[in-house]
C-alpha atoms as a PDB file:
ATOM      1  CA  UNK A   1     -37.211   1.431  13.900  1.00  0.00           C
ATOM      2  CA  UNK A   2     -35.351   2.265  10.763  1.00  0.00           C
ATOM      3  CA  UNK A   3     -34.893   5.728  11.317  1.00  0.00           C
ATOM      4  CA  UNK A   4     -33.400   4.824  14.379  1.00  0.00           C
ATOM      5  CA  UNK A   5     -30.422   3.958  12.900  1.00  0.00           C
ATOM      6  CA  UNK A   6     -30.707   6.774   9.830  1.00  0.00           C
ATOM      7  CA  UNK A   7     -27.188   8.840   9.603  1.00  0.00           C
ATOM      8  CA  UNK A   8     -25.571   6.657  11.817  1.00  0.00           C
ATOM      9  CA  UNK A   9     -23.443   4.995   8.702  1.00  0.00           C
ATOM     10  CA  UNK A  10     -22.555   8.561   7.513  1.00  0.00           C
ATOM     11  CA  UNK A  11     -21.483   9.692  11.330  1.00  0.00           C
ATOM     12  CA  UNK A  12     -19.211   7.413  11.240  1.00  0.00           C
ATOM     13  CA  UNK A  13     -18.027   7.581   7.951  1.00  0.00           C
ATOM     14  CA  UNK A  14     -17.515  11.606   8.859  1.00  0.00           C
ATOM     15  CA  UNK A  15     -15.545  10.786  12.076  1.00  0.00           C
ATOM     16  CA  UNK A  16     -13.475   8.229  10.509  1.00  0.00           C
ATOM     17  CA  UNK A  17     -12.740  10.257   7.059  1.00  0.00           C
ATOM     18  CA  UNK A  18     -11.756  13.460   8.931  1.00  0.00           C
ATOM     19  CA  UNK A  19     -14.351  16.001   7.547  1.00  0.00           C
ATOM     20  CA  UNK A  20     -17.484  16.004   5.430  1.00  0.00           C
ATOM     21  CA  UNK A  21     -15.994  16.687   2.201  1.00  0.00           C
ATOM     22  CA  UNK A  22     -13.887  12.948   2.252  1.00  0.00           C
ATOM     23  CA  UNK A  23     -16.581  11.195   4.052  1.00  0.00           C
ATOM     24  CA  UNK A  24     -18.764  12.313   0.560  1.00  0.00           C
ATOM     25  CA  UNK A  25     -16.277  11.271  -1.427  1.00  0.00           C
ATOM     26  CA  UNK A  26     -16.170   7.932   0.207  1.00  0.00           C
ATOM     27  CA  UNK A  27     -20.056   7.420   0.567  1.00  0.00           C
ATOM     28  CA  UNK A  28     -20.551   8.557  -3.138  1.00  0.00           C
ATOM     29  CA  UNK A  29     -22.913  11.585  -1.913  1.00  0.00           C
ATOM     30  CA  UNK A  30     -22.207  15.255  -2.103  1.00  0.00           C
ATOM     31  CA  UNK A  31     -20.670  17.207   0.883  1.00  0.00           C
ATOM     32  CA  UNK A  32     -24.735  18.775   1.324  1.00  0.00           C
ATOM     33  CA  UNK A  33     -26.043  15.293   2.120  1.00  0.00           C
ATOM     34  CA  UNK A  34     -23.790  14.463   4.244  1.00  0.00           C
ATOM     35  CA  UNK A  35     -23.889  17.366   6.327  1.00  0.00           C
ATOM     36  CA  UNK A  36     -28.004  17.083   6.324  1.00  0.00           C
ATOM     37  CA  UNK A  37     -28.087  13.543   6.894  1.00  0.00           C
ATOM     38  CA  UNK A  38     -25.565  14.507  10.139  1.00  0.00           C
ATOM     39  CA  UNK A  39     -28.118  17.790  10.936  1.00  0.00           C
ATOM     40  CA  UNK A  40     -31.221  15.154  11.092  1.00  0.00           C
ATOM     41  CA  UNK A  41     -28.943  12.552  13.540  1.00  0.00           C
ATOM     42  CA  UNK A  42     -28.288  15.447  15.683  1.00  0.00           C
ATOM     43  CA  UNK A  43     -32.102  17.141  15.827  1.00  0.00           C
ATOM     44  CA  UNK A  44     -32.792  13.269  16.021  1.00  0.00           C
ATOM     45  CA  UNK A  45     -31.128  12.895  19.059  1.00  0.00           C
ATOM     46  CA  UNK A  46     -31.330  16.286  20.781  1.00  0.00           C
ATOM     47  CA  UNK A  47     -27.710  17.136  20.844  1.00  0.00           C
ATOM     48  CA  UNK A  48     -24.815  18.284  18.588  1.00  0.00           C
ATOM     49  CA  UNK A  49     -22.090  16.349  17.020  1.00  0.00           C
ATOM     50  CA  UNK A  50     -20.229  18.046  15.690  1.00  0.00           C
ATOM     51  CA  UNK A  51     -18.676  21.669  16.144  1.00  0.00           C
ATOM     52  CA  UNK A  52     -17.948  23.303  13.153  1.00  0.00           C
ATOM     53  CA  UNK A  53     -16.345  25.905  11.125  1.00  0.00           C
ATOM     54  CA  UNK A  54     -15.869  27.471   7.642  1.00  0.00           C
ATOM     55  CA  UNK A  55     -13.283  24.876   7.370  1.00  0.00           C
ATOM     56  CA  UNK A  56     -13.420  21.900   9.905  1.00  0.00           C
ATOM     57  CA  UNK A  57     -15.571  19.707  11.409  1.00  0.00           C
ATOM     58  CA  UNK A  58     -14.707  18.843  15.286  1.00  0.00           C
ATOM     59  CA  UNK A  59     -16.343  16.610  17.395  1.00  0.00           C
ATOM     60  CA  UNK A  60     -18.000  17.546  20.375  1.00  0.00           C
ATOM     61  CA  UNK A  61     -17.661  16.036  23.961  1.00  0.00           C
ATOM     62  CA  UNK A  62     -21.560  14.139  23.106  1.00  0.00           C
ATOM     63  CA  UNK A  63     -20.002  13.529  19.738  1.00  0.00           C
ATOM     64  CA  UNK A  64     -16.986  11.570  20.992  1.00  0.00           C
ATOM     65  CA  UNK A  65     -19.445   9.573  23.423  1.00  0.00           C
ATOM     66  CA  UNK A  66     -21.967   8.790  20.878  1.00  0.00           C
ATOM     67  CA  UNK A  67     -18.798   7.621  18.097  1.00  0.00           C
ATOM     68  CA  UNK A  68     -17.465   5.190  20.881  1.00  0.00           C
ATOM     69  CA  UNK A  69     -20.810   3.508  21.348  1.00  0.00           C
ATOM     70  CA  UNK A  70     -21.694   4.100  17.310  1.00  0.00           C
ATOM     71  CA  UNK A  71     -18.261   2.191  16.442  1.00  0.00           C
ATOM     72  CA  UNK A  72     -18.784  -0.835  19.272  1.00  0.00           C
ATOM     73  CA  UNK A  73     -22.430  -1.600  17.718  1.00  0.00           C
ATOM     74  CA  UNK A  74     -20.905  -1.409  13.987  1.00  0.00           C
ATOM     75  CA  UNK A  75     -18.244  -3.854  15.218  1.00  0.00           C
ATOM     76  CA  UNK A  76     -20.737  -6.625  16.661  1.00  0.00           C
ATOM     77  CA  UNK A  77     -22.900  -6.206  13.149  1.00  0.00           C
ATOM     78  CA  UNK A  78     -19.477  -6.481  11.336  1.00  0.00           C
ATOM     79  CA  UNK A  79     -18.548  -9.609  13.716  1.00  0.00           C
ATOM     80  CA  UNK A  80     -22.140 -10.953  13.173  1.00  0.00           C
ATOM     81  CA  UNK A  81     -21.850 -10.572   9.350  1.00  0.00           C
ATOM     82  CA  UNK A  82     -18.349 -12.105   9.591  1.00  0.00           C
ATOM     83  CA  UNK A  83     -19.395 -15.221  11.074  1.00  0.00           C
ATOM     84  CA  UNK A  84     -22.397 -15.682   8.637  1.00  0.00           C
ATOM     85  CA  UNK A  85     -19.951 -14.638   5.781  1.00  0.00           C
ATOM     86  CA  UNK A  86     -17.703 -17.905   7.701  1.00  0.00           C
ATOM     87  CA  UNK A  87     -20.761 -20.344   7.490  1.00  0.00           C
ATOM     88  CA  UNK A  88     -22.126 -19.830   3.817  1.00  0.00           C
ATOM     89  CA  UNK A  89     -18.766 -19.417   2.416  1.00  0.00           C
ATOM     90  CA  UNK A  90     -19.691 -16.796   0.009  1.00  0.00           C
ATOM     91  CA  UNK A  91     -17.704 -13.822  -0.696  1.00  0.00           C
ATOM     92  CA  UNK A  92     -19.735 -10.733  -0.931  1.00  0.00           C
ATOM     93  CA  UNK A  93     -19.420  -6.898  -0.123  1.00  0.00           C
ATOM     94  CA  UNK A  94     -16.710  -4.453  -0.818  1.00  0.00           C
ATOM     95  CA  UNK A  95     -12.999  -4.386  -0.463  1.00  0.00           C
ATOM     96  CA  UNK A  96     -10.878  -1.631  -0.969  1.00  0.00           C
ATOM     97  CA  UNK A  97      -7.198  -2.284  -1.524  1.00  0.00           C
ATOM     98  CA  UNK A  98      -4.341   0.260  -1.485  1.00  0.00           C
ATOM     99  CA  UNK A  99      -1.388  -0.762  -3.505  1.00  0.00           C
ATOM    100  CA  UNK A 100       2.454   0.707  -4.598  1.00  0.00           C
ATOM    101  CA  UNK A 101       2.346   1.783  -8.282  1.00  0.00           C
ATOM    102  CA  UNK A 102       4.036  -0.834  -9.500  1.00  0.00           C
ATOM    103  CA  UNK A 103       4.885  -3.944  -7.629  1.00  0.00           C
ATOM    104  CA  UNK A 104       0.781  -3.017  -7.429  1.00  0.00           C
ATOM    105  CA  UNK A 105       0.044  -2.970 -10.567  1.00  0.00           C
ATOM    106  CA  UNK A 106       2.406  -5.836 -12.097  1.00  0.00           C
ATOM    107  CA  UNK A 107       2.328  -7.942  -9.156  1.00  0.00           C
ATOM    108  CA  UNK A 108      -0.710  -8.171  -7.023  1.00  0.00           C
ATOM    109  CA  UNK A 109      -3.205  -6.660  -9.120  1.00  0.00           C
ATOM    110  CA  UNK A 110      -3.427  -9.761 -11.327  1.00  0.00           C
ATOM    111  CA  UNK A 111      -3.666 -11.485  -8.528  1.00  0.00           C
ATOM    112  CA  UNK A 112      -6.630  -9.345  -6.678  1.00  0.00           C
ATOM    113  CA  UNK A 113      -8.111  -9.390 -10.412  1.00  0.00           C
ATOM    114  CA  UNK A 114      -8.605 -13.478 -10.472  1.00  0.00           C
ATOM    115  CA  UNK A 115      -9.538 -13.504  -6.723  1.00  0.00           C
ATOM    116  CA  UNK A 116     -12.958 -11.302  -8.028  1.00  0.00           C
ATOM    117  CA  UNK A 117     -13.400 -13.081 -11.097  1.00  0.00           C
ATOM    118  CA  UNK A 118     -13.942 -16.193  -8.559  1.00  0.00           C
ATOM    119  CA  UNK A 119     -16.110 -14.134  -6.687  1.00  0.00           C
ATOM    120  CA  UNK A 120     -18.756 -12.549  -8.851  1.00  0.00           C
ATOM    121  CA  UNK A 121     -20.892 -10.539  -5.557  1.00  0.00           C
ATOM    122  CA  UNK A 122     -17.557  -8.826  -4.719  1.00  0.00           C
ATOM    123  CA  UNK A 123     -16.702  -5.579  -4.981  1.00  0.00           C
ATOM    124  CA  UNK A 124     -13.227  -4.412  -5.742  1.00  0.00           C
ATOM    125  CA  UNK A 125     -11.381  -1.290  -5.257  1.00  0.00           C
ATOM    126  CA  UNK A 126      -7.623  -0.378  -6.274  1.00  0.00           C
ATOM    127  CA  UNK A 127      -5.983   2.277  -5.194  1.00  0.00           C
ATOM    128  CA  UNK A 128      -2.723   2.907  -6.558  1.00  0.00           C
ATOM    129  CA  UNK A 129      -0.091   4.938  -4.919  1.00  0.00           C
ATOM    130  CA  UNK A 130       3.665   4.863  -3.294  1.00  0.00           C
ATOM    131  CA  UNK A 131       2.636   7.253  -0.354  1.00  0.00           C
ATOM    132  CA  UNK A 132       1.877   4.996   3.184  1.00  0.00           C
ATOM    133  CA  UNK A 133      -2.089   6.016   3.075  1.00  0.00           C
ATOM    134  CA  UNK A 134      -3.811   5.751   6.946  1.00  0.00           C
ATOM    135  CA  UNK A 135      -6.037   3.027   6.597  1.00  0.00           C
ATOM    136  CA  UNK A 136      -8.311   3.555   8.896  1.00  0.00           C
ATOM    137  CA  UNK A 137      -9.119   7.142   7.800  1.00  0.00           C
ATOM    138  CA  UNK A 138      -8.824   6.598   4.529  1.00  0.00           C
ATOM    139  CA  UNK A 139     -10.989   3.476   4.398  1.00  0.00           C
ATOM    140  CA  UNK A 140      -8.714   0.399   3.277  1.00  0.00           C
ATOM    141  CA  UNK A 141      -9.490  -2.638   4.178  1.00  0.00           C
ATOM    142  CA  UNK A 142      -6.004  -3.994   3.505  1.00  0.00           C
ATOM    143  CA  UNK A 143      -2.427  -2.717   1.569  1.00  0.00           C
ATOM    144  CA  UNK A 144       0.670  -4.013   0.119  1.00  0.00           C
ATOM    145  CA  UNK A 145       3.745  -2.131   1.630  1.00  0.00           C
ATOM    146  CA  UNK A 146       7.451  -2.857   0.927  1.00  0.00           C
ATOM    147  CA  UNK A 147       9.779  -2.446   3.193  1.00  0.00           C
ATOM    148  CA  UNK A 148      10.177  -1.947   7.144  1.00  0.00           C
ATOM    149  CA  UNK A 149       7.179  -2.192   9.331  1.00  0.00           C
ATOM    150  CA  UNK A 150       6.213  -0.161  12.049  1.00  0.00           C
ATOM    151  CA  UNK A 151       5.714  -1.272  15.806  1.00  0.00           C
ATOM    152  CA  UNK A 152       2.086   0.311  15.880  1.00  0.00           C
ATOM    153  CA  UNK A 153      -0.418  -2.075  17.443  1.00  0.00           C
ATOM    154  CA  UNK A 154      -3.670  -0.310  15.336  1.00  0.00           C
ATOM    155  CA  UNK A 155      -2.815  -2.867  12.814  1.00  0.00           C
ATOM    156  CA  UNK A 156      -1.934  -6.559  11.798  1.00  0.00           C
ATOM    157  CA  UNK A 157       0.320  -8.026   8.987  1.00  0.00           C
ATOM    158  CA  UNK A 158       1.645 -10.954   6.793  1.00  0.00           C
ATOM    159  CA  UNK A 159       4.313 -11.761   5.410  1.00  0.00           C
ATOM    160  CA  UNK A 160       4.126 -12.214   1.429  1.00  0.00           C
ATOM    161  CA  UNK A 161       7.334 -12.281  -0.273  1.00  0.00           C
ATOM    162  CA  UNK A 162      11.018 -10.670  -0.467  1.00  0.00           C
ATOM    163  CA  UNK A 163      12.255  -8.502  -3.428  1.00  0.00           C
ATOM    164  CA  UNK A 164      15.488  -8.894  -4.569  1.00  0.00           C
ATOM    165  CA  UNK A 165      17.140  -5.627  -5.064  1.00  0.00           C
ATOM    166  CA  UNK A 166      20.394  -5.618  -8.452  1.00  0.00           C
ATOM    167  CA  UNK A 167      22.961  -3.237  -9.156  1.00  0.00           C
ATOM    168  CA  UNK A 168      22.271  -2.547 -12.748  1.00  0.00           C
ATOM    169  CA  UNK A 169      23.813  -0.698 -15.870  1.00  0.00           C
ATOM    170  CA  UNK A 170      23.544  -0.730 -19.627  1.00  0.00           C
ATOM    171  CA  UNK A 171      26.303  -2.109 -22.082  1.00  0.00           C
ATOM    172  CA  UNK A 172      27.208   1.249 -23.563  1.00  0.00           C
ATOM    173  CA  UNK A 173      27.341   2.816 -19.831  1.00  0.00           C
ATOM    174  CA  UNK A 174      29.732   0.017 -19.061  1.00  0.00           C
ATOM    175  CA  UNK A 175      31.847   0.292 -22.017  1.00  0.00           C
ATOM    176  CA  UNK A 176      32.484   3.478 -21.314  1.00  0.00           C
ATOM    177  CA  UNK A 177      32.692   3.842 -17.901  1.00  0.00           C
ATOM    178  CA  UNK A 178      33.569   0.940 -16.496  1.00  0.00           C
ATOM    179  CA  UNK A 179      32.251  -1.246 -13.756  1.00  0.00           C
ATOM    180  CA  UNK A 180      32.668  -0.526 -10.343  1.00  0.00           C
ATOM    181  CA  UNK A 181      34.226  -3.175  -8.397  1.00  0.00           C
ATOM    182  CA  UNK A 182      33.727  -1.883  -4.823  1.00  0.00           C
ATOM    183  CA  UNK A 183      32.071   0.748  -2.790  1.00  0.00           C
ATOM    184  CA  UNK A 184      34.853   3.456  -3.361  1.00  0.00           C
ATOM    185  CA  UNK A 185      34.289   3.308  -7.099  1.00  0.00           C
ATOM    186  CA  UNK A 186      30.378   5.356  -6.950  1.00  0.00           C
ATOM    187  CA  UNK A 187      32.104   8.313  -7.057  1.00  0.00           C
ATOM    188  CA  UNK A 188      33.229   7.579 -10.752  1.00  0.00           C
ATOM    189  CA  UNK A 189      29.983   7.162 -11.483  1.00  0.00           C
ATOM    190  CA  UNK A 190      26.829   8.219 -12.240  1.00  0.00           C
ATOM    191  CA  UNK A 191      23.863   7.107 -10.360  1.00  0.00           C
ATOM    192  CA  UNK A 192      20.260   7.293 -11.192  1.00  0.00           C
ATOM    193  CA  UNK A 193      18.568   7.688  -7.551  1.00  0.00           C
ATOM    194  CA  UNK A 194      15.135   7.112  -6.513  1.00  0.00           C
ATOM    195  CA  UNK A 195      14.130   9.846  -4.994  1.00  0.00           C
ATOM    196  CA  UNK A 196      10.657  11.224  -2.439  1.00  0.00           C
ATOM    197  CA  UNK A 197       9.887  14.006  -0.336  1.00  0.00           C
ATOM    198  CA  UNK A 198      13.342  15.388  -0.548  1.00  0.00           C
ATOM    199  CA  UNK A 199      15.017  12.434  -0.190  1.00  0.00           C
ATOM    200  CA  UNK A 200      17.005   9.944  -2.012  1.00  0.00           C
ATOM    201  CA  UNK A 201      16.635   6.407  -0.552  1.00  0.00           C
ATOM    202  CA  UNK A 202      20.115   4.748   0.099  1.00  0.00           C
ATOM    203  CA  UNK A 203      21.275   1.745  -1.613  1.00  0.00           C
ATOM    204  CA  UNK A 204      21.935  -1.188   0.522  1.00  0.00           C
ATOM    205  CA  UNK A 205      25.374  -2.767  -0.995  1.00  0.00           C
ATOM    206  CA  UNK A 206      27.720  -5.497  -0.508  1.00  0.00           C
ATOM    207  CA  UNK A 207      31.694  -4.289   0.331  1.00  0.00           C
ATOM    208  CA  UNK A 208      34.498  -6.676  -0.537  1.00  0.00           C
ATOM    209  CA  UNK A 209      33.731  -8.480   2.091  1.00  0.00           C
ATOM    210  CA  UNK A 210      30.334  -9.323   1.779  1.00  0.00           C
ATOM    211  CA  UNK A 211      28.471  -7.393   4.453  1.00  0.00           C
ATOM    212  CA  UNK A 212      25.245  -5.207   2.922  1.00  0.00           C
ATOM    213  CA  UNK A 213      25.875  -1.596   3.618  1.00  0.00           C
ATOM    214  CA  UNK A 214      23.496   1.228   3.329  1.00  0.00           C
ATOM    215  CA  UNK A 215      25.291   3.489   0.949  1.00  0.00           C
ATOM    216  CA  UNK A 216      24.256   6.894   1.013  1.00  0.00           C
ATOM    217  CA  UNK A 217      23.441   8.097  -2.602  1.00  0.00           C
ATOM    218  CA  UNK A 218      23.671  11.555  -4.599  1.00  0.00           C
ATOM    219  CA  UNK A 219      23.113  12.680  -8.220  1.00  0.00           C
ATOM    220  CA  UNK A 220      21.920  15.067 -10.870  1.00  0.00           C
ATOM    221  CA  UNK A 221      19.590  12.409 -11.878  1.00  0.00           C
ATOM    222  CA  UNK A 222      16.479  11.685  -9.700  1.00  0.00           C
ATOM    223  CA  UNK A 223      13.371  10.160 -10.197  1.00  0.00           C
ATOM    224  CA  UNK A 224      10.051   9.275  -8.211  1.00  0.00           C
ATOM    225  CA  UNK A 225       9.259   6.242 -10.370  1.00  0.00           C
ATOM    226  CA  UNK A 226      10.933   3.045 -10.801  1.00  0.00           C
ATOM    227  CA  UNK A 227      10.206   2.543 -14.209  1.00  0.00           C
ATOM    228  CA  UNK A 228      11.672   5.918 -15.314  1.00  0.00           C
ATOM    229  CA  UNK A 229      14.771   4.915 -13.651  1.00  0.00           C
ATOM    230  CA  UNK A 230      15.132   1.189 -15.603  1.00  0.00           C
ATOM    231  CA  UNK A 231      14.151   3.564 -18.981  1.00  0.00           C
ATOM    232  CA  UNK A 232      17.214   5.807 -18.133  1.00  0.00           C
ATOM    233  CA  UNK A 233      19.482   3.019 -17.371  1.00  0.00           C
ATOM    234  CA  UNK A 234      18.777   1.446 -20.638  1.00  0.00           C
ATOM    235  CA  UNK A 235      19.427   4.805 -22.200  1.00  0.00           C
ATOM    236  CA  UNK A 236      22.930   4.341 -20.981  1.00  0.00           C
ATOM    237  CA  UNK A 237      22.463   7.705 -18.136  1.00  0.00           C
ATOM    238  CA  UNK A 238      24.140   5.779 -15.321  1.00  0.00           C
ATOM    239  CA  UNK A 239      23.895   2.643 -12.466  1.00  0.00           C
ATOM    240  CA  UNK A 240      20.713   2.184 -11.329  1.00  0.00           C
ATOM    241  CA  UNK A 241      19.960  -0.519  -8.161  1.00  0.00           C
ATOM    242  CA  UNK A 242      16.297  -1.635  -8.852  1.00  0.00           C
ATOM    243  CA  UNK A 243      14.111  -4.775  -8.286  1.00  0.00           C
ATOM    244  CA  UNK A 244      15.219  -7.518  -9.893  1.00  0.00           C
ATOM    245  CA  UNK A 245      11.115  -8.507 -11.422  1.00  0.00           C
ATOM    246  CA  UNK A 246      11.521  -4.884 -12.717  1.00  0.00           C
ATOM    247  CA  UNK A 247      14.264  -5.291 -14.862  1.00  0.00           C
ATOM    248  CA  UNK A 248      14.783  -9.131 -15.528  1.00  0.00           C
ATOM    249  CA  UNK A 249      13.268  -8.852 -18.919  1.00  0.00           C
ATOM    250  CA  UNK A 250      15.541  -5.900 -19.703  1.00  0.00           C
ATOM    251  CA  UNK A 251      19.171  -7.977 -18.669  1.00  0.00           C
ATOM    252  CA  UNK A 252      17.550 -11.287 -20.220  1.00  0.00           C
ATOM    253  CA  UNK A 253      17.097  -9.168 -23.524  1.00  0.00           C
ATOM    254  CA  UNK A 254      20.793  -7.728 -23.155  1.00  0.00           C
ATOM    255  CA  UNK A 255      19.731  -3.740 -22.534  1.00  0.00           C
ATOM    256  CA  UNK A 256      21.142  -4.289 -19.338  1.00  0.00           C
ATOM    257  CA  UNK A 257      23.729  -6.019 -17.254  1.00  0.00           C
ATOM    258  CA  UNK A 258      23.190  -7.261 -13.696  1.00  0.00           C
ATOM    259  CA  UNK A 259      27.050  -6.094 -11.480  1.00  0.00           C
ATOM    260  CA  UNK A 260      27.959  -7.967  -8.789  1.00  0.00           C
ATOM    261  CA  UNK A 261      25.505 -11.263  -9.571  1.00  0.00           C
ATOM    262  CA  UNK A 262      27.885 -13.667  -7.494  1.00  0.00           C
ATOM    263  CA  UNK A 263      27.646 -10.918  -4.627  1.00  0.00           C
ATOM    264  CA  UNK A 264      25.088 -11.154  -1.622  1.00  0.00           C
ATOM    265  CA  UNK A 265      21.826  -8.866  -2.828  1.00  0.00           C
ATOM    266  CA  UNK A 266      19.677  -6.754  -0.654  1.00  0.00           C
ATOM    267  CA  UNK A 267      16.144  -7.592  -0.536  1.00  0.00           C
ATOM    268  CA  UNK A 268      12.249  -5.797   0.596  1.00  0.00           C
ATOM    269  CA  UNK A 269      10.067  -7.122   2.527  1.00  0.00           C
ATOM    270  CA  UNK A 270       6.241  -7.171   0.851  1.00  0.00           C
ATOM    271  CA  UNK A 271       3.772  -7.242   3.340  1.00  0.00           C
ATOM    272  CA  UNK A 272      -0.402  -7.324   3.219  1.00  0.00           C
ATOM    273  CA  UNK A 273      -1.631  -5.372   6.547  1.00  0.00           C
ATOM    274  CA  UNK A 274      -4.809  -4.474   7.678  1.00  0.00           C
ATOM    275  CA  UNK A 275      -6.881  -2.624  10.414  1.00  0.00           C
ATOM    276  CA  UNK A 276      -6.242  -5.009  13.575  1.00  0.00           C
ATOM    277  CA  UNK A 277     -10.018  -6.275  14.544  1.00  0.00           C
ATOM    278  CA  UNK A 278     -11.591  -9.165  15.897  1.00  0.00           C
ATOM    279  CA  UNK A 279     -12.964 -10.739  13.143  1.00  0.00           C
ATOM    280  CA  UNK A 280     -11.905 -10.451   9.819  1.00  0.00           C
ATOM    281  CA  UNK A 281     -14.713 -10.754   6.633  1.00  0.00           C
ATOM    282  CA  UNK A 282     -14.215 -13.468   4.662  1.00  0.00           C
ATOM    283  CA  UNK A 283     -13.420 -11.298   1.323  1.00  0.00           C
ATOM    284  CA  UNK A 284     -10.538 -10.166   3.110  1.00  0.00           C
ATOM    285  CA  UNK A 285      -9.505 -13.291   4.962  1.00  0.00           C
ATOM    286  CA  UNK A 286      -9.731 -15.009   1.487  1.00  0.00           C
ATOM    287  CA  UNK A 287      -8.058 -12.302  -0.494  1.00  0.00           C
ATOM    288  CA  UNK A 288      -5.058 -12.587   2.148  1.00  0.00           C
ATOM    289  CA  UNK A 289      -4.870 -15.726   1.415  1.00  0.00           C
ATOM    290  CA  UNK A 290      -4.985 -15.684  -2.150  1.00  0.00           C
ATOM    291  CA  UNK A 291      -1.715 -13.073  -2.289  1.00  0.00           C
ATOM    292  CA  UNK A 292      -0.044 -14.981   0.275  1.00  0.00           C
ATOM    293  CA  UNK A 293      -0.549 -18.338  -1.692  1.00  0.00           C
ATOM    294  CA  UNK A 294       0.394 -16.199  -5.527  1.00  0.00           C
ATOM    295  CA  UNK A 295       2.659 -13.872  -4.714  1.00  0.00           C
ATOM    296  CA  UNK A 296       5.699 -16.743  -3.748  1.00  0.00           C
ATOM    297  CA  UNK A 297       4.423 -18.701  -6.987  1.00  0.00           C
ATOM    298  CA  UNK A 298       5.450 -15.478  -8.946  1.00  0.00           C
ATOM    299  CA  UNK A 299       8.304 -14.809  -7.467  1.00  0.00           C
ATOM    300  CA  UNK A 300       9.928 -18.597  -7.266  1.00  0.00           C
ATOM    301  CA  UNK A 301       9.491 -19.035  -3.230  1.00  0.00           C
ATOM    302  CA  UNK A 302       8.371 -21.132  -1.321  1.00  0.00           C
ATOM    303  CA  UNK A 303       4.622 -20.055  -0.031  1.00  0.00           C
ATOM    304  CA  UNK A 304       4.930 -18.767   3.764  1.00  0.00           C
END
């Protein structure tokens, strides 16, 4: 009966990763097993899987049918496991996070470190990185994304907290430079800009009048990390608009100054989302909970 159900797990895996090589990566083997643990499914079963190539790995038309059913059957074992998970009320099995750099690493990775120090059979994975990974491919079972969600139904969120966003600048920059006091003024000054893929992300301001306005940005100075941007703004290099947990320390030690503080503030949206499914398992039910019930706590509001 057990080699029944021998390759299935690394099918699937296969299918879901996009090739052999990631599903290996994933499953801890080498590209080789995988692709004979696939060969003895498929002489198992009297078809082929997959079509393949020097370089790809498609599936075929008995492929696709035998993935649909493969995937349903994993989902009942996962629902099955889920409930049992539900009536013992012990957290066991992996979970594999993927997290922003920093509001990752400073924020909710303390967090997601306690949670598995209260739950000694769990198994944790962090992944750090800014880029929006696909989940389901890339086998998360939840993330932590700032900012504007999409309207795609392949997966659920919650709500965990709002980031203020400051206008920023050092003493010496100020002294001689000067503050801006509206929008007009930028162009006297420099700007240190956050910048990805070829583009710099505006800055959502207030005008005189109060209303937040997305404020296109240029400079010389650009940087794809956060913290390199607070370091040049305490060097004095220019205005910087960053998170306010980023640089508090920085303006409550005097390196910086926080412009505009009686002004309204932008603010991001942090949000935990994972694949949408039936059932959730507990360790990530729990864990959901655990950021959503932290993350205000850290941040001074109220729990959502």
């Amino acid at each position: 009966m057990r080699d029944r159900f021998d390759g299935i797990e690394v099918f699937v895996e296969a299918v879901e990763a996009g090739g052999f090589k990631r599903a290996a990566d994933r499953l801890s083997l080498t590209p080789s097993a995988v692709g004979k643990a696939i060969a003895r499914l498929e002489n198992r079963l009297g078809v082929r899987l997959f079509q393949r190539t020097t370089r790809t790995q498609c599936l075929t038309e008995d492929g696709q049918q035998y993935y649909e059913r493969c995937v349903r059957a994993i989902e009942e074992l996962r629902t099955g496991e889920s409930l049992l998970e539900t009536g013992r009320r012990e957290v066991v099995g992996k979970l594999r996070v993927s997290l922003p750099v920093l509001f990752g690493r400073y924020c909710v990775a303390p967090i997601l470190r306690a949670y598995a120090r209260q739950h000694p059979k769990l198994e944790l994975e962090l992944s750090f990185n800014d880029r929006q990974v696909d989940m389901i491919a890339d086998g998360f079972d939840l993330a932590v994304r700032n900012g504007t969600l999409g309207n795609g139904t392949s997966l659920r969120a919650r709500r965990l907290v709002s980031q203020r966003k400051v206008l920023c600048a050092s003493p010496a920059y100020l002294a001689a430079r000067g503050q801006p006091h509206s929008l007009g003024d930028f162009g006297d000054h420099d700007m240190l800009v956050y910048w990805r893929h070829d583009y710099a992300l505006p800055w959502r301001l207030p005008d005189l009048a109060g209303n937040l306005i997305d404020v296109p940005v240029t400079s010389r100075l650009r940087f794809d990390d956060l913290e390199a941007i607070t370091d040049a703004a305490v060097e004095g290099m220019g205005l910087a608009w960053q998170p306010y947990w980023l640089v508090s320390d920085r303006i409550r030690a005097g390196n910086l100054v926080e412009l505009w503080a009686d002004r309204p503030s932008a603010a991001v949206e942090s949000y935990v989302v994972w694949p949408a499914a039936q059932h959730l398992p507990l360790r990530s039910r729990l864990a959901i909970d655990a950021l959503a019930g932290e993350l205000p706590k850290l941040f001074g509001q109220e729990v959502s």
